[in-house]
PDB file of N, CA and C in Angstrom:
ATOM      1  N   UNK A   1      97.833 132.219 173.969  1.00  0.00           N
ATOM      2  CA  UNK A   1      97.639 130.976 174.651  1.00  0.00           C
ATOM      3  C   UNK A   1      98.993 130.484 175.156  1.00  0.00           C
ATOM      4  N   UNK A   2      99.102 129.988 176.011  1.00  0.00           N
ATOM      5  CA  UNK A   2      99.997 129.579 176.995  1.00  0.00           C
ATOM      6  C   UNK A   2     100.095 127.922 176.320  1.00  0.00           C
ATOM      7  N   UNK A   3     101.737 127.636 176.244  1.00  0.00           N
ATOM      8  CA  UNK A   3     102.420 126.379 175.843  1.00  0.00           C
ATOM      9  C   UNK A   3     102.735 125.501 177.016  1.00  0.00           C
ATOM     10  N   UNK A   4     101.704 124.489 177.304  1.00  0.00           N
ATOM     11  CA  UNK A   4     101.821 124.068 178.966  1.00  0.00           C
ATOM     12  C   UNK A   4     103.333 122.748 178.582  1.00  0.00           C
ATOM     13  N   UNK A   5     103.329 121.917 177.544  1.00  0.00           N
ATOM     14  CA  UNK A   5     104.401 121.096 177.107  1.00  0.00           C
ATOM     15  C   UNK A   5     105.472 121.569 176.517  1.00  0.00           C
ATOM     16  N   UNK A   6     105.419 122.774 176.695  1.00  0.00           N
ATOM     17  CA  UNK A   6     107.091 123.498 176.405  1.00  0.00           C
ATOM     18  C   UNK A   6     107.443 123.099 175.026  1.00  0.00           C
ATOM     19  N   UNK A   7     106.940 122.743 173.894  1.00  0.00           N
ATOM     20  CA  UNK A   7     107.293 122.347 172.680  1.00  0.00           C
ATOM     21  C   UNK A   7     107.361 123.783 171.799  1.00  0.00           C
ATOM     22  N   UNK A   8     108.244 123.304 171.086  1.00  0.00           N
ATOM     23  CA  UNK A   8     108.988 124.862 170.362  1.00  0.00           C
ATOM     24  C   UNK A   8     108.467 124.985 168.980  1.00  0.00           C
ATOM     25  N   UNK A   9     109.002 125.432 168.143  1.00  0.00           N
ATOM     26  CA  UNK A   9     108.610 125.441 166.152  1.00  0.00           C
ATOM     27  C   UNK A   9     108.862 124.558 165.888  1.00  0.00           C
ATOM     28  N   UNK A  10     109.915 123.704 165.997  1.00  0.00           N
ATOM     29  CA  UNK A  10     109.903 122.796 164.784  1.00  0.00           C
ATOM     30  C   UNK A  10     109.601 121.169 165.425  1.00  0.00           C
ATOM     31  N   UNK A  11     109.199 121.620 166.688  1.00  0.00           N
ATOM     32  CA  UNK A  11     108.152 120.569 167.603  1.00  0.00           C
ATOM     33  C   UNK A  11     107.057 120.225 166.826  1.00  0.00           C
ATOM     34  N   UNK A  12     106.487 121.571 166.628  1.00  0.00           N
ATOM     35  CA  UNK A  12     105.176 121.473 166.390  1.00  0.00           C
ATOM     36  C   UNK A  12     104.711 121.340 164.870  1.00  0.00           C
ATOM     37  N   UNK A  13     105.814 121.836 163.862  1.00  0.00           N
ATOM     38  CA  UNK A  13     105.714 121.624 162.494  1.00  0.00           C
ATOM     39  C   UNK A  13     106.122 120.401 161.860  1.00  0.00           C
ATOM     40  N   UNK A  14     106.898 119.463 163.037  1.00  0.00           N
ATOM     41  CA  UNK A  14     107.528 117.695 162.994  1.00  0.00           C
ATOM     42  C   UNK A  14     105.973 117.220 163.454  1.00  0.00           C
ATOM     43  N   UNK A  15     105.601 117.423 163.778  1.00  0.00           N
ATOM     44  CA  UNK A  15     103.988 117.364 164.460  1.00  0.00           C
ATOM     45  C   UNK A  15     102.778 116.840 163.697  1.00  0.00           C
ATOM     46  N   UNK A  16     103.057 118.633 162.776  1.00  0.00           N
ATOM     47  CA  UNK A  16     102.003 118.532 161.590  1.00  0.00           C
ATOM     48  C   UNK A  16     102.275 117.850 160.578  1.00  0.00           C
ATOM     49  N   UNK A  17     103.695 118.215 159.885  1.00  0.00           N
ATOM     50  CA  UNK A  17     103.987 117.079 159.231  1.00  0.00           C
ATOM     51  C   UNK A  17     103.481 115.347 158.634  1.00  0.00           C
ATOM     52  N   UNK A  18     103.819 115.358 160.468  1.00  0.00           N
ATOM     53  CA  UNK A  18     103.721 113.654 160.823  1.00  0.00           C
ATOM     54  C   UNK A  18     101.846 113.347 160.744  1.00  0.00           C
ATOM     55  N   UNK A  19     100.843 114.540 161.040  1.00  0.00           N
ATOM     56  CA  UNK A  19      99.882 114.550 160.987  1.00  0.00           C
ATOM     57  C   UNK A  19      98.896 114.427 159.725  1.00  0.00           C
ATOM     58  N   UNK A  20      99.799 115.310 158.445  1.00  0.00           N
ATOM     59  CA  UNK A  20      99.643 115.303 157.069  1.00  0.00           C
ATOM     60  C   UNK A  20      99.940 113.954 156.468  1.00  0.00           C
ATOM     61  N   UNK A  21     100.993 113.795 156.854  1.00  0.00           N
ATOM     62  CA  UNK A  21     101.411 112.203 156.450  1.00  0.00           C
ATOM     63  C   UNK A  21     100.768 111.098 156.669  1.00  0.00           C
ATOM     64  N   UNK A  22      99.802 111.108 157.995  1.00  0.00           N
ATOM     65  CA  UNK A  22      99.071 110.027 158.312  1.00  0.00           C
ATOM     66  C   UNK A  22      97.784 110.045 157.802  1.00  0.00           C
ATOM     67  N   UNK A  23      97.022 111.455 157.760  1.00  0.00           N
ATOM     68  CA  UNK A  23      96.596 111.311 156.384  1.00  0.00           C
ATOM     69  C   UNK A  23      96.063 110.997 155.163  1.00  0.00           C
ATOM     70  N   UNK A  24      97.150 111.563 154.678  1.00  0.00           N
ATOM     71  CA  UNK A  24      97.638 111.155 153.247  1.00  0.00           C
ATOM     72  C   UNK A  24      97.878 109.552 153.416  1.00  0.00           C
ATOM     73  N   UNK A  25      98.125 109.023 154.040  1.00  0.00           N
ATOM     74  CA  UNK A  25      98.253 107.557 153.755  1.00  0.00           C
ATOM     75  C   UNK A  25      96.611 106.657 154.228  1.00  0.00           C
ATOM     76  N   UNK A  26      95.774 107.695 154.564  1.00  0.00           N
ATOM     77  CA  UNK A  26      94.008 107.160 154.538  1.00  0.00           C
ATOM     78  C   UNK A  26      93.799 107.155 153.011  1.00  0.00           C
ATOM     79  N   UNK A  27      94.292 107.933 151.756  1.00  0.00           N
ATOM     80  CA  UNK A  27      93.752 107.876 150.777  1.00  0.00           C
ATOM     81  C   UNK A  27      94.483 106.901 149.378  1.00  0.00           C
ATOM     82  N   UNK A  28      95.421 106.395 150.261  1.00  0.00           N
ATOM     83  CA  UNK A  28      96.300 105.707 149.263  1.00  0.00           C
ATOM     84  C   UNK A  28      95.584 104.294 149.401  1.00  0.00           C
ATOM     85  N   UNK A  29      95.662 103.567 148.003  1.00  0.00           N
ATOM     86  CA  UNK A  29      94.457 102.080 148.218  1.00  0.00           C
ATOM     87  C   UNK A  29      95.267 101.081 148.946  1.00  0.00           C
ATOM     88  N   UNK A  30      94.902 100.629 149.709  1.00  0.00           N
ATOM     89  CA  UNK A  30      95.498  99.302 150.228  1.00  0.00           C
ATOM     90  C   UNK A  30      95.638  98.267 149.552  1.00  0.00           C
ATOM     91  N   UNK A  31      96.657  97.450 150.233  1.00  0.00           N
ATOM     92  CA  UNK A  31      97.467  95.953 148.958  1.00  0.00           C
ATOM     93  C   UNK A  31      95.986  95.113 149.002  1.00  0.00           C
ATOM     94  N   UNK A  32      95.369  94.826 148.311  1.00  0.00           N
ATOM     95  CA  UNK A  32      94.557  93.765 147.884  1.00  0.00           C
ATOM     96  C   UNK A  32      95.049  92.249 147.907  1.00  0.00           C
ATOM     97  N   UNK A  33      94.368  91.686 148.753  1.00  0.00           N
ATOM     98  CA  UNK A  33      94.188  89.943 148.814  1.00  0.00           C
ATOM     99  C   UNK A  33      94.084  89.313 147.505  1.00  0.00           C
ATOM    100  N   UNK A  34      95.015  88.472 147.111  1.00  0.00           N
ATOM    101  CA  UNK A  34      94.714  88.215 145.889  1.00  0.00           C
ATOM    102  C   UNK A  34      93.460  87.189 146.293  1.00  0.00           C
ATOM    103  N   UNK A  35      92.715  87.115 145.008  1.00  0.00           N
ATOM    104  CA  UNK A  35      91.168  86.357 145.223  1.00  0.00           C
ATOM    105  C   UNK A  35      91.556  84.963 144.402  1.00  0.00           C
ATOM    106  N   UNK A  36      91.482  83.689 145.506  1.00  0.00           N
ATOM    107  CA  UNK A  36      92.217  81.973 144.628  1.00  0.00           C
ATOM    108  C   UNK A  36      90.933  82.070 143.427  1.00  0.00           C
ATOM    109  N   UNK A  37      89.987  82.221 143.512  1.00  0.00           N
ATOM    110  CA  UNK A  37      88.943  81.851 142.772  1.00  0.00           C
ATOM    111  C   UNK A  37      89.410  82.785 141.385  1.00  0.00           C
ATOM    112  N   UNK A  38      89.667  84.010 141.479  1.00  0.00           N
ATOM    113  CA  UNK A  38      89.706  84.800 140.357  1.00  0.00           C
ATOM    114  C   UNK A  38      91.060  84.285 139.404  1.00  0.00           C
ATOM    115  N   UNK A  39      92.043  83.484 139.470  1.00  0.00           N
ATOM    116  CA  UNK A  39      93.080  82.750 138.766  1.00  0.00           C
ATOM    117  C   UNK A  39      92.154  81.707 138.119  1.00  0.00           C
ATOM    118  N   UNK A  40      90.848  81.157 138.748  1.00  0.00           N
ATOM    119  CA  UNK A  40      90.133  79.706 138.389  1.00  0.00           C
ATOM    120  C   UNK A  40      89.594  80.065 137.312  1.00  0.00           C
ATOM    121  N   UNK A  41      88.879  81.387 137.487  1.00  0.00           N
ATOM    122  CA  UNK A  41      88.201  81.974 136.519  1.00  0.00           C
ATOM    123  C   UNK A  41      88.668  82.531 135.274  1.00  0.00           C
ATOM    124  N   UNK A  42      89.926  83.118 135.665  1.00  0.00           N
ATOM    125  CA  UNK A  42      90.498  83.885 134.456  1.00  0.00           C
ATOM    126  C   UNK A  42      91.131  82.272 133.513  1.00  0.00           C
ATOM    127  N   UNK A  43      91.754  81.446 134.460  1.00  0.00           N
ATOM    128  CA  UNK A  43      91.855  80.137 133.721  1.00  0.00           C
ATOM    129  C   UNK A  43      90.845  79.422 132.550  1.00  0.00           C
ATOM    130  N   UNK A  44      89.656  79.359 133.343  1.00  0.00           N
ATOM    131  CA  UNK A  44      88.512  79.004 132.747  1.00  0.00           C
ATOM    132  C   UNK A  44      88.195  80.076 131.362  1.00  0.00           C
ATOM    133  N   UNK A  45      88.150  80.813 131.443  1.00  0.00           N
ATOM    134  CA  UNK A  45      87.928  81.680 130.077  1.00  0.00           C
ATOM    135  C   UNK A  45      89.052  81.867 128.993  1.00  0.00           C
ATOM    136  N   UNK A  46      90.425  81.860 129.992  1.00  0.00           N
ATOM    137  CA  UNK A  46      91.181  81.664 128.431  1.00  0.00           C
ATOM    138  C   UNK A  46      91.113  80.287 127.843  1.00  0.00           C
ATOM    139  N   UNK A  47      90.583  79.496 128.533  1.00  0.00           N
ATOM    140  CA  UNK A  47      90.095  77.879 127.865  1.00  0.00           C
ATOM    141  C   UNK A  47      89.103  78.177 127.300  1.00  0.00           C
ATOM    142  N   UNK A  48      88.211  78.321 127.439  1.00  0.00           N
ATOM    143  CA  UNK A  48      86.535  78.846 127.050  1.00  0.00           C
ATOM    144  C   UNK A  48      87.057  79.291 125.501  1.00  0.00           C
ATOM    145  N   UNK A  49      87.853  80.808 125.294  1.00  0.00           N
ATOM    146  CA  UNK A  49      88.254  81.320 124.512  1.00  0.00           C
ATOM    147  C   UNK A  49      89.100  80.880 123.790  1.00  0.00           C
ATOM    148  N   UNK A  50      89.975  79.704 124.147  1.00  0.00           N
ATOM    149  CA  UNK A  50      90.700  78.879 122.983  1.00  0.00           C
ATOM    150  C   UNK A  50      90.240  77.894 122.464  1.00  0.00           C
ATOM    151  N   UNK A  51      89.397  77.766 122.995  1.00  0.00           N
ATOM    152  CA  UNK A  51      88.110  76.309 122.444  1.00  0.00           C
ATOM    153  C   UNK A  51      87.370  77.099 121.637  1.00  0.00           C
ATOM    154  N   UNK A  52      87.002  78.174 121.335  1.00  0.00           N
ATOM    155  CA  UNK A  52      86.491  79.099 120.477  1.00  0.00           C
ATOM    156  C   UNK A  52      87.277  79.041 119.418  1.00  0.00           C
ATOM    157  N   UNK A  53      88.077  79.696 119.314  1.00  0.00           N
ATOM    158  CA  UNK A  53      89.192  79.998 118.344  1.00  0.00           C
ATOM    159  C   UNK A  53      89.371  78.683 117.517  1.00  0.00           C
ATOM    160  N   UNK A  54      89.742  77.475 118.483  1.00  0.00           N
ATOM    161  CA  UNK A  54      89.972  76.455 117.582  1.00  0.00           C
ATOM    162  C   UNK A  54      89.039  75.994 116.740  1.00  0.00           C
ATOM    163  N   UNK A  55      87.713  76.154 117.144  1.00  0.00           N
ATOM    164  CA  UNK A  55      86.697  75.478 116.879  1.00  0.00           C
ATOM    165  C   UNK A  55      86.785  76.774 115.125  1.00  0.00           C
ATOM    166  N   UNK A  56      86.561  77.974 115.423  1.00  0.00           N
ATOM    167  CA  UNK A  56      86.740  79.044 114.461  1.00  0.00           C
ATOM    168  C   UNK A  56      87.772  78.866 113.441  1.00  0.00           C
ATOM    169  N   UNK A  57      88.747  78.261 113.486  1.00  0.00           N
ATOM    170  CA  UNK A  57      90.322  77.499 112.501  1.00  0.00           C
ATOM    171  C   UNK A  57      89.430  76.811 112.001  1.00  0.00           C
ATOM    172  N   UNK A  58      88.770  75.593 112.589  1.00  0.00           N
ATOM    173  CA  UNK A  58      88.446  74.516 111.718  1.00  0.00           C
ATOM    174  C   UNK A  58      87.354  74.389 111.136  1.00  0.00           C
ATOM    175  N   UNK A  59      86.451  75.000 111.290  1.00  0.00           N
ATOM    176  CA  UNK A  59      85.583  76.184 110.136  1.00  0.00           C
ATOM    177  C   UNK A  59      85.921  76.587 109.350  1.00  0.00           C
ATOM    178  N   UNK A  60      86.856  77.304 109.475  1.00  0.00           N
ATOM    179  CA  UNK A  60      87.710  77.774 108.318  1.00  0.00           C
ATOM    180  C   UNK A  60      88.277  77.253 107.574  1.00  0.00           C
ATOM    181  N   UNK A  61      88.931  76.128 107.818  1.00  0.00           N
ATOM    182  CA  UNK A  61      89.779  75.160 107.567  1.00  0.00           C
ATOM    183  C   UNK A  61      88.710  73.924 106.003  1.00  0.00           C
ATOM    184  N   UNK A  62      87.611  74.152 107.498  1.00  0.00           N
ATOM    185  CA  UNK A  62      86.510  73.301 107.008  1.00  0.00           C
ATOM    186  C   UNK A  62      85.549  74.040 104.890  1.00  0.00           C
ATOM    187  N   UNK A  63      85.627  75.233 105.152  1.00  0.00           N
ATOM    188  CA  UNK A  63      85.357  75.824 104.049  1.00  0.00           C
ATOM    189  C   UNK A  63      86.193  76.061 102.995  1.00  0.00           C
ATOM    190  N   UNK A  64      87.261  76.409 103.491  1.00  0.00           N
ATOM    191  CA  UNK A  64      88.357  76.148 102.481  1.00  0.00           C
ATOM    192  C   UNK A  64      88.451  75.036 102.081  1.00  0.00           C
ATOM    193  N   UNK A  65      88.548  73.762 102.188  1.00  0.00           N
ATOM    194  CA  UNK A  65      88.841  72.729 102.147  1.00  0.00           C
ATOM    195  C   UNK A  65      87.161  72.368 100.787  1.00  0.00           C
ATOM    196  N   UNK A  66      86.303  72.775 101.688  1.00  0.00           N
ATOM    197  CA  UNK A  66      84.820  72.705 100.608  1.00  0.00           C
ATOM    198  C   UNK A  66      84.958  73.433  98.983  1.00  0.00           C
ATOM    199  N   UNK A  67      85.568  75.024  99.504  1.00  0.00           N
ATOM    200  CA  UNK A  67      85.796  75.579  98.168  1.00  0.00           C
ATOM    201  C   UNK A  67      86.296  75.410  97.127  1.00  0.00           C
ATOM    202  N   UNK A  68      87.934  74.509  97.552  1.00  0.00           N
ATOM    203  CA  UNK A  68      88.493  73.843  96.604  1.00  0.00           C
ATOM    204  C   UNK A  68      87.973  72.435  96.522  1.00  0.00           C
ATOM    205  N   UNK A  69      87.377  71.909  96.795  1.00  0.00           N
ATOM    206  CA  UNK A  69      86.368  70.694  96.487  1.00  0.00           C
ATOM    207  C   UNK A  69      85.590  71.305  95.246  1.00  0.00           C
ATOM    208  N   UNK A  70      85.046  72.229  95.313  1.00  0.00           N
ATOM    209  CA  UNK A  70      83.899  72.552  94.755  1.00  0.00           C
ATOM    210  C   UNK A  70      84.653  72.994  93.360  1.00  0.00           C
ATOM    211  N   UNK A  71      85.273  74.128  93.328  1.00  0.00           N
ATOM    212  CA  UNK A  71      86.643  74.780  92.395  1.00  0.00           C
ATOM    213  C   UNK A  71      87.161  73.489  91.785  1.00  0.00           C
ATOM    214  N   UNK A  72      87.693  72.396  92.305  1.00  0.00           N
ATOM    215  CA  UNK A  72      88.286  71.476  91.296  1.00  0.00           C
ATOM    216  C   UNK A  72      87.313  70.631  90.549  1.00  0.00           C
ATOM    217  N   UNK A  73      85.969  70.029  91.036  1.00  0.00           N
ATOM    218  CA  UNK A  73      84.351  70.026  90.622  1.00  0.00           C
ATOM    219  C   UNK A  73      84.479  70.363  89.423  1.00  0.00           C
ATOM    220  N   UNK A  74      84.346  72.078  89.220  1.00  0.00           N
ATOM    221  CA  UNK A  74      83.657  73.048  88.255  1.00  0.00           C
ATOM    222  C   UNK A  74      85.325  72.939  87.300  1.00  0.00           C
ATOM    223  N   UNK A  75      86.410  72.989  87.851  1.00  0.00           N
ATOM    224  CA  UNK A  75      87.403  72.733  86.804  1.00  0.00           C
ATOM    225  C   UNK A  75      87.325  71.385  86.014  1.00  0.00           C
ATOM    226  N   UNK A  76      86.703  70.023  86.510  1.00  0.00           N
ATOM    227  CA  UNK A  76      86.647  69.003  86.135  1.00  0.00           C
ATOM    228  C   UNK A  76      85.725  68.687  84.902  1.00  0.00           C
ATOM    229  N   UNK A  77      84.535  69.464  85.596  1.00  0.00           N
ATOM    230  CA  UNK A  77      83.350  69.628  84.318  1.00  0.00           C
ATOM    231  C   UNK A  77      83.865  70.565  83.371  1.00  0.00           C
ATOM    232  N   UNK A  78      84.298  71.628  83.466  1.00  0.00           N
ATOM    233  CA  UNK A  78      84.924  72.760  82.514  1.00  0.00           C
ATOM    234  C   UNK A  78      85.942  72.241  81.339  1.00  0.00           C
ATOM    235  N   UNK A  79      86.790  70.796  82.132  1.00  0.00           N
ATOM    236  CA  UNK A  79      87.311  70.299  81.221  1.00  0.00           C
ATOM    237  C   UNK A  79      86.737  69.102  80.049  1.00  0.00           C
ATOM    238  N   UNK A  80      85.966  68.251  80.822  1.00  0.00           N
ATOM    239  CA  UNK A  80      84.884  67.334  80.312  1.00  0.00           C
ATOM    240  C   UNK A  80      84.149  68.026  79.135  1.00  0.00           C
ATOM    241  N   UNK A  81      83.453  69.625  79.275  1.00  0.00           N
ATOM    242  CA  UNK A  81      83.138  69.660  78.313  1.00  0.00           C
ATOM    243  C   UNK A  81      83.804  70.199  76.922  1.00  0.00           C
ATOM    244  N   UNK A  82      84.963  70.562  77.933  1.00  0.00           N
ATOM    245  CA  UNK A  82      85.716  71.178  76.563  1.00  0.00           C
ATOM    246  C   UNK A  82      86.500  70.166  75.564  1.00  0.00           C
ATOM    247  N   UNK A  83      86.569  68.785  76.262  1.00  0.00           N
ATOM    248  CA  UNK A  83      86.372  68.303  75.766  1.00  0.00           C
ATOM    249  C   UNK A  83      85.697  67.429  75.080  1.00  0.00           C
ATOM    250  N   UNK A  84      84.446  67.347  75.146  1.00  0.00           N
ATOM    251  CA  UNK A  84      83.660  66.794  74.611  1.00  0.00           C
ATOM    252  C   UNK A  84      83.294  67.832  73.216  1.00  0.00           C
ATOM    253  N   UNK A  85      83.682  69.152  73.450  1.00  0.00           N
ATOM    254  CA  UNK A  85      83.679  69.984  72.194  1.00  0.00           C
ATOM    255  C   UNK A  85      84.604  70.035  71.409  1.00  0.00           C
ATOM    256  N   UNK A  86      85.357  69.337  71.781  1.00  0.00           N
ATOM    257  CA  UNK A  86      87.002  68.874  70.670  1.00  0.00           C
ATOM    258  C   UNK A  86      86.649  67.900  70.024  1.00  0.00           C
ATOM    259  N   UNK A  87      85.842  67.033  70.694  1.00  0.00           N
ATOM    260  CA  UNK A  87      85.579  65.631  70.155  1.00  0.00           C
ATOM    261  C   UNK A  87      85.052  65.773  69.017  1.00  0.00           C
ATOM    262  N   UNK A  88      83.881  66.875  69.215  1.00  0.00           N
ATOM    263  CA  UNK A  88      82.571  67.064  68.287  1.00  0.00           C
ATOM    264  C   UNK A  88      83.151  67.460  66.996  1.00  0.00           C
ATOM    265  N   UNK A  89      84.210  68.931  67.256  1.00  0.00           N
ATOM    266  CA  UNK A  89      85.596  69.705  65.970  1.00  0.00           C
ATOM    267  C   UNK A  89      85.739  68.247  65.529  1.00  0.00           C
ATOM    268  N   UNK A  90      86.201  67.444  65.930  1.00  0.00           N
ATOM    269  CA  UNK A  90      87.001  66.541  65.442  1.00  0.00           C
ATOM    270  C   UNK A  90      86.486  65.508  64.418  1.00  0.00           C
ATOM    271  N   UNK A  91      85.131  65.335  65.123  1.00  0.00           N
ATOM    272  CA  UNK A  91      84.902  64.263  64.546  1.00  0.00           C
ATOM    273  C   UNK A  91      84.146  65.073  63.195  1.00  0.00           C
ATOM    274  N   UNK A  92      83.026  66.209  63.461  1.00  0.00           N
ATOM    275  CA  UNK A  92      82.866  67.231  61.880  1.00  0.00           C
ATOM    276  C   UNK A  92      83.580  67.278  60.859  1.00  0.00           C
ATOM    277  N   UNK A  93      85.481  67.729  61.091  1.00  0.00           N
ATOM    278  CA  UNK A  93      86.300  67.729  60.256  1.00  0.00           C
ATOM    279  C   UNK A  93      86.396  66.399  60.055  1.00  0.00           C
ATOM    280  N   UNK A  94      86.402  65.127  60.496  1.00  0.00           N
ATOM    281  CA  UNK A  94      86.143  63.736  59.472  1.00  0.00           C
ATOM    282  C   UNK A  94      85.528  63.877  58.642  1.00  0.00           C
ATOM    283  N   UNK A  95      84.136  64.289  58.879  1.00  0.00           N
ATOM    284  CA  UNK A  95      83.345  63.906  58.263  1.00  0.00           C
ATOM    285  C   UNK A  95      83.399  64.844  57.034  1.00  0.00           C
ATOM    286  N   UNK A  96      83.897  65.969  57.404  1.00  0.00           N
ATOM    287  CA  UNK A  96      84.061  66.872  56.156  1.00  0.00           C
ATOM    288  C   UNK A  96      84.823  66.478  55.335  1.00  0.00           C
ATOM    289  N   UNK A  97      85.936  66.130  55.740  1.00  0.00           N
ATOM    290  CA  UNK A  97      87.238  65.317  55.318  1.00  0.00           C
ATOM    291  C   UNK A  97      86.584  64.290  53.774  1.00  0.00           C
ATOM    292  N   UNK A  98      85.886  63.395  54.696  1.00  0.00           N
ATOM    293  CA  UNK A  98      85.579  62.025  53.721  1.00  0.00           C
ATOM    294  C   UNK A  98      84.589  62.171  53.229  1.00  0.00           C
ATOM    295  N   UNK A  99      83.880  63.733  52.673  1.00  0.00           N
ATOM    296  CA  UNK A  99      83.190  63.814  51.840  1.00  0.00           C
ATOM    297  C   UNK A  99      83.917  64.108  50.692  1.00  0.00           C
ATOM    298  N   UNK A 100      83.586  63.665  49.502  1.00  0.00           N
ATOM    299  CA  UNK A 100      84.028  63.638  48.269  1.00  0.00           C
ATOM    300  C   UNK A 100      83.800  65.096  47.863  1.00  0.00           C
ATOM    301  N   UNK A 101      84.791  65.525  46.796  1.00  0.00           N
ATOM    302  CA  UNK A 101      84.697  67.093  45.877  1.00  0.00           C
ATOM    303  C   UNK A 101      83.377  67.397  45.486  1.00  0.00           C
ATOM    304  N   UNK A 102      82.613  66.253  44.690  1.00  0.00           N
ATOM    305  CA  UNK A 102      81.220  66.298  44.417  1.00  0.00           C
ATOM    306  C   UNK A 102      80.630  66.278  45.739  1.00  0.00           C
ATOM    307  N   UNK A 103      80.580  65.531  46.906  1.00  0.00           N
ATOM    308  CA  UNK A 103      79.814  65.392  47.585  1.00  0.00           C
ATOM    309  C   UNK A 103      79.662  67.012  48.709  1.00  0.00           C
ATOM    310  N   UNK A 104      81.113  67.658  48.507  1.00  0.00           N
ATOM    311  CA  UNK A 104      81.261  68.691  48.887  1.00  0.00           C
ATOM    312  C   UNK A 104      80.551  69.936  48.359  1.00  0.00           C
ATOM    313  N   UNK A 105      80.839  69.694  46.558  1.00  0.00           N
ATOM    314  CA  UNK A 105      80.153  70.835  45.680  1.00  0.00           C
ATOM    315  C   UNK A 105      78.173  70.593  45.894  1.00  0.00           C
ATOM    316  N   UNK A 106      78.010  69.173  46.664  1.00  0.00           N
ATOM    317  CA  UNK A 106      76.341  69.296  46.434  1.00  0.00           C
ATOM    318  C   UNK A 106      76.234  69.922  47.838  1.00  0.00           C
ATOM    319  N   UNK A 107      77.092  69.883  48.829  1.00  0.00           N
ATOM    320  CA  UNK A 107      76.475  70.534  50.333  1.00  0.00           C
ATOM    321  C   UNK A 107      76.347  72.089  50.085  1.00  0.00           C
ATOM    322  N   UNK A 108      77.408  72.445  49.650  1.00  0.00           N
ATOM    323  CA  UNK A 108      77.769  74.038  49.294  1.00  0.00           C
ATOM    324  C   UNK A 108      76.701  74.228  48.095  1.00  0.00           C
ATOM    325  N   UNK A 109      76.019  73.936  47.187  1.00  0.00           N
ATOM    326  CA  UNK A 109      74.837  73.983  46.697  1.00  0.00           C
ATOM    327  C   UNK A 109      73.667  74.144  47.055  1.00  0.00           C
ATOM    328  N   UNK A 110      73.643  73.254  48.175  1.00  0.00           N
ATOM    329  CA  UNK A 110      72.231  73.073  48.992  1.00  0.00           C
ATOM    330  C   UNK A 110      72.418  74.329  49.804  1.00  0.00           C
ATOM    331  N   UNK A 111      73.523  74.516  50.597  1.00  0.00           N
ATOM    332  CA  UNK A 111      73.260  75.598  51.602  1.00  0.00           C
ATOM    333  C   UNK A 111      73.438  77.033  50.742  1.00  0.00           C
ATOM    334  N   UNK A 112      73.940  77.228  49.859  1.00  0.00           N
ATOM    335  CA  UNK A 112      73.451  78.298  48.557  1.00  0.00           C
ATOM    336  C   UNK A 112      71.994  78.491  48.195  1.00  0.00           C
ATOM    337  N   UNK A 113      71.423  77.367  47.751  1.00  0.00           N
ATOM    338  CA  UNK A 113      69.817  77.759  47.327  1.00  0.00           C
ATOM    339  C   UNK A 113      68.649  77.388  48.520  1.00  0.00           C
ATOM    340  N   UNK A 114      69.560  76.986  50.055  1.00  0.00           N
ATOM    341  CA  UNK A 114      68.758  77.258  51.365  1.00  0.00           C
ATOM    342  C   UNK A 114      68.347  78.647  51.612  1.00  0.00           C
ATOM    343  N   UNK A 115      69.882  79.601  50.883  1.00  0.00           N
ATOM    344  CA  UNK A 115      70.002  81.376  51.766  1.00  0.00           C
ATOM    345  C   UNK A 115      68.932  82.024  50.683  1.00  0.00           C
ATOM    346  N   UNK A 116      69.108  81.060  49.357  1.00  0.00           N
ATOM    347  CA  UNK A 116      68.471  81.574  48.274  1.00  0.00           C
ATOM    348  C   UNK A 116      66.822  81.914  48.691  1.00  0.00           C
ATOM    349  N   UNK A 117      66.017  80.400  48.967  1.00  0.00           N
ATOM    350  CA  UNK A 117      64.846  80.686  49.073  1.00  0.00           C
ATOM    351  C   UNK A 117      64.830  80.988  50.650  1.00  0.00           C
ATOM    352  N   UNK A 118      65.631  81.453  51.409  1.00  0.00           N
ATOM    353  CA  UNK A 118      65.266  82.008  52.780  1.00  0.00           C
ATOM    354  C   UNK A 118      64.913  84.106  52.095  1.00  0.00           C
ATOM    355  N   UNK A 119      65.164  83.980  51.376  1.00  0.00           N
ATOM    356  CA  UNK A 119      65.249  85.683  51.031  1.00  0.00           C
ATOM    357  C   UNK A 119      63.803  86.088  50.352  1.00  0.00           C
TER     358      UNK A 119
END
């Protein structure tokens, strides 16, 4: 075939080149418009999502706060009755106390011939 524009080798390979190149730049993505609405949105949800979270703290906050309510409760009664079972020690050993030797030798008698006729 006959070269009617007289163009030589490296005419025609500056050519293709430039042809490959143009191209190759159909498949590369183009700069994207940023979208105003999509900042509104992404705004809106990390609010959405920190109004979550907080709300989730003070739940938490909120149960903890119940548990040791409840925990100092059950420590309060735990102590009430323990002491009220000191009271009881206490006041027995009076009473053991201000029983007389005789009055002692007739309890220890009685509960002797209780085991007696329990047998």
């Amino acid at each position: 075939m006959r070269d009617l524009k007289q163009t030589g080798f490296t005419d025609r390979i500056a050519a293709q080149q430039a042809r490959k190149k143009a191209l190759l730049e159909g498949f590369k993505p183009k700069p994207a418009q940023p979208d105003p609405e999509f900042d509104k949105l992404a705004a809106k949800r990390a609010a959405e999502k920190e109004a979550i979270r907080a709300q989730h703290e003070a739940e938490k906050a909120e149960k903890k706060r119940l548990a040791a309510e409840k925990s100092a409760a059950r420590e309060a009664e735990a102590q009430e009755a323990q002491e009220a079972v000191d009271a009881e020690r206490r006041g027995a050993r009076k009473e053991r106390k201000a029983l007389t030797k005789a009055e002692q030798k007739a309890a220890r008698d009685a509960r002797y011939a209780r085991r007696k006729a329990g047998r």
